[in-house]
Protein backbone atom coordinates (compact mmCIF):
# COMPACT_ATOMS: atom_id res chain seq x y z
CA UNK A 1 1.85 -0.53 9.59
CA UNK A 2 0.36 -3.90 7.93
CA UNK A 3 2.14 -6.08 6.02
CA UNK A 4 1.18 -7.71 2.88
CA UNK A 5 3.03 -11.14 2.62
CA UNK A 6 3.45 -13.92 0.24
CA UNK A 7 1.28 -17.12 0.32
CA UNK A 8 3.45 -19.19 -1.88
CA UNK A 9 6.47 -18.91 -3.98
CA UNK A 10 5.96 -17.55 -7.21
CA UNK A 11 6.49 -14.66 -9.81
CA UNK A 12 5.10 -11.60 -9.81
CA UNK A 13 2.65 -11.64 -12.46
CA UNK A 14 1.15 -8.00 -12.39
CA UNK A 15 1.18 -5.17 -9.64
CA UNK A 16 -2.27 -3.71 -9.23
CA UNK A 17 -1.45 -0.54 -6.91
CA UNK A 18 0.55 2.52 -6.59
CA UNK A 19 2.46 3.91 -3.72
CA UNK A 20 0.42 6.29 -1.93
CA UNK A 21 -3.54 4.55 -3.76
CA UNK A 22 -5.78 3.87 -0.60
CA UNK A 23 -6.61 0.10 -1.31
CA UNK A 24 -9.82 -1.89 0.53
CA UNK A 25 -10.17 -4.98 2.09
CA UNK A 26 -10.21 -7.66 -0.53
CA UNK A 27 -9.03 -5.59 -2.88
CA UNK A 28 -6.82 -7.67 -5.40
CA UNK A 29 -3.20 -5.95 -4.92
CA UNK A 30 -1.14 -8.13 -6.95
CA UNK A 31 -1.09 -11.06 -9.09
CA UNK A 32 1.33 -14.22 -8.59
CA UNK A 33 2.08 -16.97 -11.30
CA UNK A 34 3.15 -20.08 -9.71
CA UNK A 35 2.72 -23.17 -11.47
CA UNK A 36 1.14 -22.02 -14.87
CA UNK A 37 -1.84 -20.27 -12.39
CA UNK A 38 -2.39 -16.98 -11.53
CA UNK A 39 -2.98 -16.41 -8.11
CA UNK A 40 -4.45 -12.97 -6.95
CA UNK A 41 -3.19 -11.71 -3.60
CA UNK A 42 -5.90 -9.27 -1.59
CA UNK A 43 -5.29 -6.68 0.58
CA UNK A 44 -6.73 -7.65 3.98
CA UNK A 45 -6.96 -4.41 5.54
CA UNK A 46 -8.62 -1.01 4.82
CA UNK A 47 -5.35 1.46 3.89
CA UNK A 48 -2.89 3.26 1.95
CA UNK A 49 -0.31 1.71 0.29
CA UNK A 50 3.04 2.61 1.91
CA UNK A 51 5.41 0.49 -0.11
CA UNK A 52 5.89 -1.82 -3.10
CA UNK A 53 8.54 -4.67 -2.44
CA UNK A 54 7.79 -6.38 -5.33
CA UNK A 55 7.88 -6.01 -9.03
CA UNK A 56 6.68 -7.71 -12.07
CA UNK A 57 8.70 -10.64 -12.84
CA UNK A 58 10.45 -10.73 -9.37
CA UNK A 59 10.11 -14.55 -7.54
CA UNK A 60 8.89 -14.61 -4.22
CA UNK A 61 8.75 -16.85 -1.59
CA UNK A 62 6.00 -17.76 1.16
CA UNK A 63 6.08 -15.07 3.71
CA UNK A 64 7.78 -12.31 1.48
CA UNK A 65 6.73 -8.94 2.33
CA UNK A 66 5.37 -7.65 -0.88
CA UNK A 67 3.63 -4.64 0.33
CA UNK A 68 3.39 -2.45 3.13
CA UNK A 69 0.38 0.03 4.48
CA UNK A 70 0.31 2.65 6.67
């Protein structure tokens, strides 16, 4: 399993995958509002999203797991 993590602390602007959705590499997972930007977070690996840790409006910090793939 691959981990998706945080690159800065910020809010969860918008969730762009489902549980189970095979995503690509550079595909834009989620979106993170820190600072009045939006800040999209890719997937770096080919793969199928295992889990969501994250949800729209949650605050994360750097190095947060937001999602998981198998």
């Amino acid at each position: 399993m691959k981990n998706l993590e945080s690159t800065m602390a910020g809010t969860v602007f918008t969730v762009n995958v489902a549980v189970g959705e095979e995503v690509s590499a550079g595909q834009v997972v989620l979106v993170l509002e820190s600072m009045k930007m939006e800040i999209p977070i890719e997937a770096e690996v080919v793969g199928k999203v295992a889990t969501i840790n994250a949800q729209v409006g949650d605050f994360v910090n750097e190095g947060d797991v937001l999602v998981t793939f198998e």
